[in-house]
C-alpha atoms as a PDB file:
ATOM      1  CA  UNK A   1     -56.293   1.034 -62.237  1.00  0.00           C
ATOM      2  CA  UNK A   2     -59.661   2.020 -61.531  1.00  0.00           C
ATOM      3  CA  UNK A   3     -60.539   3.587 -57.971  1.00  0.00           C
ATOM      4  CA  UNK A   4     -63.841   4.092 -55.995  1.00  0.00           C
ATOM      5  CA  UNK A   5     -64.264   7.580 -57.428  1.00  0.00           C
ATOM      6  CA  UNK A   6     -64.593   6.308 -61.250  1.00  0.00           C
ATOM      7  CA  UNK A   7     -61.454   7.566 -62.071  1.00  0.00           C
ATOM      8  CA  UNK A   8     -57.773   5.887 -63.532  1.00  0.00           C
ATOM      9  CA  UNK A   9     -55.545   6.276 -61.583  1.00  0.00           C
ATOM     10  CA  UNK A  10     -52.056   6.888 -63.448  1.00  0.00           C
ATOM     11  CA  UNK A  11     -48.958   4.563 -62.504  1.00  0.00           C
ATOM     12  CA  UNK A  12     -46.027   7.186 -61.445  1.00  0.00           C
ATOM     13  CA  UNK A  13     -42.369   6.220 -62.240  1.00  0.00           C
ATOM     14  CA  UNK A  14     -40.748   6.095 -58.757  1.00  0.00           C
ATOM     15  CA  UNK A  15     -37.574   7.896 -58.888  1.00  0.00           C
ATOM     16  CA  UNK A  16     -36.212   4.295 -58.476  1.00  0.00           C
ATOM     17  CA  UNK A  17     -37.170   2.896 -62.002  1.00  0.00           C
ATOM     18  CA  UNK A  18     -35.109   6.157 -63.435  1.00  0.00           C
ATOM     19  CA  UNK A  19     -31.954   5.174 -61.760  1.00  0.00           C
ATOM     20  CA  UNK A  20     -30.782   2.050 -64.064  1.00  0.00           C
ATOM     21  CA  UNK A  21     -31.190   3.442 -67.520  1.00  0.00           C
ATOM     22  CA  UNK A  22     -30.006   6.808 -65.862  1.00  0.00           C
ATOM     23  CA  UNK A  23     -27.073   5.677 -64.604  1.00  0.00           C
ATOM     24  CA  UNK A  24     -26.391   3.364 -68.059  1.00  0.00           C
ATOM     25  CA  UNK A  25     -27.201   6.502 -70.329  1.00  0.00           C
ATOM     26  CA  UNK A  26     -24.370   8.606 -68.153  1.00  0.00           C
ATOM     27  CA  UNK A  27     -21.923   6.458 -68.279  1.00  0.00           C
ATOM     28  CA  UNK A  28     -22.491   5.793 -72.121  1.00  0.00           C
ATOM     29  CA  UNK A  29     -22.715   9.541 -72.801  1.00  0.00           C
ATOM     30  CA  UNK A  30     -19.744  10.345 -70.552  1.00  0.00           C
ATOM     31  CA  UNK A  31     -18.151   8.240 -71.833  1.00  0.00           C
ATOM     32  CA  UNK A  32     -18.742   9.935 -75.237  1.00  0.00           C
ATOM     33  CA  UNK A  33     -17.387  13.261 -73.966  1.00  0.00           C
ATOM     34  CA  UNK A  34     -14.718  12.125 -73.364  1.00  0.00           C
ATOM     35  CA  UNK A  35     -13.618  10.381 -76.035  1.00  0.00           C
ATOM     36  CA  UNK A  36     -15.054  12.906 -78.523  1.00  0.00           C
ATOM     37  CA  UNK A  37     -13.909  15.899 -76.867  1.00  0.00           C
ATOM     38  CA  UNK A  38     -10.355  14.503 -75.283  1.00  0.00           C
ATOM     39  CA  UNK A  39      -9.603  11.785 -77.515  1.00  0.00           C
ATOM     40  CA  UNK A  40     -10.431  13.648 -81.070  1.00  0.00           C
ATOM     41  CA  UNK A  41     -10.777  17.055 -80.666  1.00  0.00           C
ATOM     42  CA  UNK A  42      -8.188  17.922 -77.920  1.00  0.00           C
ATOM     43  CA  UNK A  43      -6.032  14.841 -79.546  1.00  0.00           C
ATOM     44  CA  UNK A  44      -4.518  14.859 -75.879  1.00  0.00           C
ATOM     45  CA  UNK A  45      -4.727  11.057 -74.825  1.00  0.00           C
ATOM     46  CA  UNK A  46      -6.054   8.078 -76.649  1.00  0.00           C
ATOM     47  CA  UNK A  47      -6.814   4.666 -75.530  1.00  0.00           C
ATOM     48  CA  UNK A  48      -3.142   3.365 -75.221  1.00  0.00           C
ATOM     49  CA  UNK A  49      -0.933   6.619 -75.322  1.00  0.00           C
ATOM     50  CA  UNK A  50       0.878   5.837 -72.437  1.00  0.00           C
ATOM     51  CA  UNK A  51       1.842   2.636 -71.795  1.00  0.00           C
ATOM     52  CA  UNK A  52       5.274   2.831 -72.314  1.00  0.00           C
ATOM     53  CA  UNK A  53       5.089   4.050 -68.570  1.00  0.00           C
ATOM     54  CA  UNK A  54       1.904   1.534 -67.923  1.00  0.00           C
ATOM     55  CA  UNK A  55       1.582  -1.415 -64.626  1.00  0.00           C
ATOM     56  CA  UNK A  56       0.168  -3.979 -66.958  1.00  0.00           C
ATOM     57  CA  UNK A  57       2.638  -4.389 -70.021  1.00  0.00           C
ATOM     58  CA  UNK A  58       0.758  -3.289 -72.697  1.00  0.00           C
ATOM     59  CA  UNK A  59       3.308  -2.997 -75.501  1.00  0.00           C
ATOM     60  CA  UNK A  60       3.742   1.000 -76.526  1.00  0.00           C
ATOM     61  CA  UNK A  61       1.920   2.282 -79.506  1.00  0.00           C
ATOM     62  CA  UNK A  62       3.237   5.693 -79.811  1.00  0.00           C
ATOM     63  CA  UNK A  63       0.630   8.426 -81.304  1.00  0.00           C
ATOM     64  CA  UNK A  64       3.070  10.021 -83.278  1.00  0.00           C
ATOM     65  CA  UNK A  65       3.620   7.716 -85.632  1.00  0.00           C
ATOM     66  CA  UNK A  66       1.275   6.264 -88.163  1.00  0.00           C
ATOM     67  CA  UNK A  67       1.105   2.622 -86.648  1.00  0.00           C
ATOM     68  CA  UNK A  68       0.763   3.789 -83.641  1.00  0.00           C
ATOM     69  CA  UNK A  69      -2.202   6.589 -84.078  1.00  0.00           C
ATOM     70  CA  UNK A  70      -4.127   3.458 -86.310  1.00  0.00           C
ATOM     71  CA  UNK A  71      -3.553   1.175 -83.322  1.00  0.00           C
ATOM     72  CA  UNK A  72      -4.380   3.999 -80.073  1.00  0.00           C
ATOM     73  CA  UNK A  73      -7.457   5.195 -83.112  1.00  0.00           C
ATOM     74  CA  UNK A  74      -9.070   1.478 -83.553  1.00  0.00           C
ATOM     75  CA  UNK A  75      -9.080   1.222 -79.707  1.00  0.00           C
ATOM     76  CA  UNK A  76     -10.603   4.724 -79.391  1.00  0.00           C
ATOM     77  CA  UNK A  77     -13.304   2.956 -81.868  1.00  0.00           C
ATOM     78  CA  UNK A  78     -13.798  -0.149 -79.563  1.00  0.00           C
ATOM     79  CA  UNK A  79     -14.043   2.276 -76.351  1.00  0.00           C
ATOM     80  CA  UNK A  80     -16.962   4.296 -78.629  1.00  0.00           C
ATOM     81  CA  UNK A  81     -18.452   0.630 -79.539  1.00  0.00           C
ATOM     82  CA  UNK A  82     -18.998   0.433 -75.771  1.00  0.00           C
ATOM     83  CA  UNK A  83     -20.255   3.635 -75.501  1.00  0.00           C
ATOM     84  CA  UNK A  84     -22.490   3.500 -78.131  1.00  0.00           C
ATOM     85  CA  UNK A  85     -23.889   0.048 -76.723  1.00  0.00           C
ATOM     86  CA  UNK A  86     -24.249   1.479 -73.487  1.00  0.00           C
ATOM     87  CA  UNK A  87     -26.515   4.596 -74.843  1.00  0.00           C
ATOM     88  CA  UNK A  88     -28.636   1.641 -76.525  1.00  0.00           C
ATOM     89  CA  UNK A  89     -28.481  -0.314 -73.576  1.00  0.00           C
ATOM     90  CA  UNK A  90     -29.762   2.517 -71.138  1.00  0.00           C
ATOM     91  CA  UNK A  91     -32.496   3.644 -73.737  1.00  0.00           C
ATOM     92  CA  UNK A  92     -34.084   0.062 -73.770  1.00  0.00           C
ATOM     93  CA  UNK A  93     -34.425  -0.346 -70.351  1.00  0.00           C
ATOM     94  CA  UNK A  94     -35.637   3.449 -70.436  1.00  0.00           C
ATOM     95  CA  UNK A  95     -38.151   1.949 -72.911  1.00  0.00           C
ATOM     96  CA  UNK A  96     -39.122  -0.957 -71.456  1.00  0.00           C
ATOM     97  CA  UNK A  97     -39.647   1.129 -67.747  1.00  0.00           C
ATOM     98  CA  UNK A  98     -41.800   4.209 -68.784  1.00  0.00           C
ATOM     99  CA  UNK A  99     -44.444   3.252 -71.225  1.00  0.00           C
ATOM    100  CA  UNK A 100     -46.601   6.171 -71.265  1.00  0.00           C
ATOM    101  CA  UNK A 101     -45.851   9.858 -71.585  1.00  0.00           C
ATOM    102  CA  UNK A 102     -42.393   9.620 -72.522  1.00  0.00           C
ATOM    103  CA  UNK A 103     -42.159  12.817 -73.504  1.00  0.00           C
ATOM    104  CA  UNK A 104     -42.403  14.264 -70.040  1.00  0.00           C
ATOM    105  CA  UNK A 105     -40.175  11.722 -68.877  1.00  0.00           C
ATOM    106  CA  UNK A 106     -37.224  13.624 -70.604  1.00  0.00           C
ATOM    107  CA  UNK A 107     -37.994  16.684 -68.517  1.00  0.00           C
ATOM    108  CA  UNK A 108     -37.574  15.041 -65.097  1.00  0.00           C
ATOM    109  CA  UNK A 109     -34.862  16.298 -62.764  1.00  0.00           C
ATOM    110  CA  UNK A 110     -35.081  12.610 -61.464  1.00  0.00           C
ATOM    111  CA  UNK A 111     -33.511  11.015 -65.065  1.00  0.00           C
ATOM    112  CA  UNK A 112     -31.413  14.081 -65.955  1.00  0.00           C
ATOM    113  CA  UNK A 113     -30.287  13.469 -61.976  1.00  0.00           C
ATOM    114  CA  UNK A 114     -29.143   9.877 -62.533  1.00  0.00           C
ATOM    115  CA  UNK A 115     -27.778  10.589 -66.159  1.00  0.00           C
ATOM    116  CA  UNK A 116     -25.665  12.912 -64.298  1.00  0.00           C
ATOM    117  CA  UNK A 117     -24.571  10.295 -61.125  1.00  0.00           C
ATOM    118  CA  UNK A 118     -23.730   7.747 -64.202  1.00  0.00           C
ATOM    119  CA  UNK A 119     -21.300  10.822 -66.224  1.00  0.00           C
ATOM    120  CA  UNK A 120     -19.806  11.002 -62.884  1.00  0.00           C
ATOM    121  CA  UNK A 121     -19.049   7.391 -62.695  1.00  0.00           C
ATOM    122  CA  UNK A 122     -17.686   6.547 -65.736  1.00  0.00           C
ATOM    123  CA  UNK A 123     -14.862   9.648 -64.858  1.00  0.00           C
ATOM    124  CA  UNK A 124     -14.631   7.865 -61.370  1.00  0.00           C
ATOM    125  CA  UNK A 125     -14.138   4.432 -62.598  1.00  0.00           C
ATOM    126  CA  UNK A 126     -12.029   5.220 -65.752  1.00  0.00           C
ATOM    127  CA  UNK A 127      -9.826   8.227 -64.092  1.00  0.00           C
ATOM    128  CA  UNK A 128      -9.245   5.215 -61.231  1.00  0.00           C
ATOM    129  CA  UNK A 129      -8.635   2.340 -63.666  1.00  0.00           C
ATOM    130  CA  UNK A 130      -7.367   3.321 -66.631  1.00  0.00           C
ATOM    131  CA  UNK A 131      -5.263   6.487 -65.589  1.00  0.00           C
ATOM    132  CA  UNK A 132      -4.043   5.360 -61.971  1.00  0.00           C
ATOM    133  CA  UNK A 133      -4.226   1.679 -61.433  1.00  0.00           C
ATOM    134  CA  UNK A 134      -3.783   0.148 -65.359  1.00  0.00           C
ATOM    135  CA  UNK A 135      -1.640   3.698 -66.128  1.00  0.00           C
ATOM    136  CA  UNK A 136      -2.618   3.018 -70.066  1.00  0.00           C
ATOM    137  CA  UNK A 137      -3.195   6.736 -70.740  1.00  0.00           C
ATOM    138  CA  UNK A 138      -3.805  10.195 -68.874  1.00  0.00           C
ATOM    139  CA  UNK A 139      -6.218  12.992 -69.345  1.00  0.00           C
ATOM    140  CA  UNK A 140      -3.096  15.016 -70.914  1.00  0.00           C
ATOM    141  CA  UNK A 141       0.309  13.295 -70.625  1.00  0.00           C
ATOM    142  CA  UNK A 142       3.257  15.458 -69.578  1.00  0.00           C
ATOM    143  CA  UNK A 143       4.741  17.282 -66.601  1.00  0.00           C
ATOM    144  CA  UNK A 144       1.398  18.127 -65.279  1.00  0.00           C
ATOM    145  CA  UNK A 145      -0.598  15.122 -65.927  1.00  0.00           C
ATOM    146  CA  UNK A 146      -1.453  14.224 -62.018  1.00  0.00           C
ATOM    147  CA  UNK A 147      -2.737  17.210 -61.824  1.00  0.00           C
ATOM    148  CA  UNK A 148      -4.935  16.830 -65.182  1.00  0.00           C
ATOM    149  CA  UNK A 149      -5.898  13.495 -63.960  1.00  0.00           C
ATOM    150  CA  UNK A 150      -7.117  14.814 -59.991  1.00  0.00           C
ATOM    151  CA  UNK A 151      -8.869  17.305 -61.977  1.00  0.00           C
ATOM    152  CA  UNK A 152     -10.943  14.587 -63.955  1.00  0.00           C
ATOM    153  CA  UNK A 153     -11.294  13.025 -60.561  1.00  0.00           C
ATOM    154  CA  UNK A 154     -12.727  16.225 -59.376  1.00  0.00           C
ATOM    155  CA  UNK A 155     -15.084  16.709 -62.131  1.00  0.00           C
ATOM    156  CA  UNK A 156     -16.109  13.418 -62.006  1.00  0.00           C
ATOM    157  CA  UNK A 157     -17.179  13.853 -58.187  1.00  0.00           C
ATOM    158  CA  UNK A 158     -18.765  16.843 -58.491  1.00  0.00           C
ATOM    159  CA  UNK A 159     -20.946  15.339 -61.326  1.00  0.00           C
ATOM    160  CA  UNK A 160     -22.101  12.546 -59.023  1.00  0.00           C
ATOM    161  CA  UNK A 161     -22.815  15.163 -56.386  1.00  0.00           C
ATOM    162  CA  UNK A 162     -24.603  17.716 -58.499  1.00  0.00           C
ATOM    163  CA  UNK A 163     -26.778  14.681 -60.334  1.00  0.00           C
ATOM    164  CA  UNK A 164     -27.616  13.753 -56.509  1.00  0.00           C
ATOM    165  CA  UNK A 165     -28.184  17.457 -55.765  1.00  0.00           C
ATOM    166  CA  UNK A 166     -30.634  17.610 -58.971  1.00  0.00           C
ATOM    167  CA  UNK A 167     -33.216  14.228 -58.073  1.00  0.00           C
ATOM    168  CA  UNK A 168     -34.583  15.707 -55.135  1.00  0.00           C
ATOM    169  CA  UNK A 169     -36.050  18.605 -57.072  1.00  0.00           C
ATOM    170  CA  UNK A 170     -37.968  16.370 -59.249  1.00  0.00           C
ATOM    171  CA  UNK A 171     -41.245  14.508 -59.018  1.00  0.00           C
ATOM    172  CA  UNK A 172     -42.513  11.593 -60.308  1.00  0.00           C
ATOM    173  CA  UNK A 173     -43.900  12.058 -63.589  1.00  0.00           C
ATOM    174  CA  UNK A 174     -47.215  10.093 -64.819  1.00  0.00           C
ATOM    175  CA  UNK A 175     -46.990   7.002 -66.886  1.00  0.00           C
ATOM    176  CA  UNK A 176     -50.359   7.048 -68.002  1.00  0.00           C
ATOM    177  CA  UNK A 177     -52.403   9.995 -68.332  1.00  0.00           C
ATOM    178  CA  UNK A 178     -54.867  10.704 -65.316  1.00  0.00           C
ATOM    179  CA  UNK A 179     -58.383  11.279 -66.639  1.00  0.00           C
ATOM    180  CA  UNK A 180     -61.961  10.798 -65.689  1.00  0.00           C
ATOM    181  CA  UNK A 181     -64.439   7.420 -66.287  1.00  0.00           C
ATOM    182  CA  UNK A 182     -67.891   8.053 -67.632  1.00  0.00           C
ATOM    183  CA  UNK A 183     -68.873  11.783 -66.328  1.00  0.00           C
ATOM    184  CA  UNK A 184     -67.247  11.172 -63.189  1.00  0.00           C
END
């Protein structure tokens, strides 16, 4: 856009058009963590390990068999499928929202913000849905696992809170470079 002065004026990403593809990219990368860090390396819950005490019915696939571990590992997959899609997903509308200096757009405490809000959110909703209401696994099973699951609860709040705490620190980053028309 061209103003009085003779110079373009750069577009700025409103800390709006972040929040989307922020939120999508948490979620998808949260949702990573945990099934990377809790699901393989921990090894202390996967996808079905506990419904034999579940509310929906879901027959029992015990990880400590064979059967079981290939049926709890190919729904660990499918959970990473979703992940994986919702990385994708978040990066196109990313993409499709900041078309110039991208680079800088990766150092805004706006996106990093949001990315944060959307880690948070996938440990609300799943610690909520999948631990408490559907019961089809815990964060670790065992004599101690309400406590394991208020603490991914917890964590899960205080990611929201902290991604909310982060946004206000950060400015709107250009979209287009800002430079001057013909010796102006």
């Amino acid at each position: 856009m061209t103003t009085a002065a003779g110079t373009v004026r750069a577009a700025t990403a409103a800390p709006n058009s972040l929040r989307l593809p922020g939120i999508i990219l948490g979620v998808g990368l949260g949702g990573f963590v945990d099934g990377i860090l809790l699901h393989q390396l921990l090894q202390w819950h996967h996808m079905l390990s506990s419904t034999n005490h579940d509310r929906i019915g879901v027959k029992y696939y015990s990880p400590h068999t064979v059967s079981g571990l290939e049926m709890n590992t190919l729904w660990d997959g499918i959970f990473h499928v979703v992940c994986w899609i919702a990385v994708l997903l978040g990066m196109a509308v990313l993409y499709a929202r900041v078309t110039h200096n991208r680079r800088a757009m990766w150092t805004s405490h706006v996106l990093w913000g949001w990315i944060l809000v959307g880690w948070g959110l996938f440990n609300l909703v799943e610690g909520v849905l999948d631990h408490q209401v559907l019961g089809i696994h815990h964060v670790r099973g065992g004599l101690h696992q309400a406590w394991w699951d208020t603490a991914f609860l917890v964590f899960g709040a205080l990611l929201v809170t902290g991604g909310c705490l982060l946004q206000p620190g950060g400015r709107p980053f250009a979209l287009g470079a800002q430079r001057p028309r013909d010796g102006a």
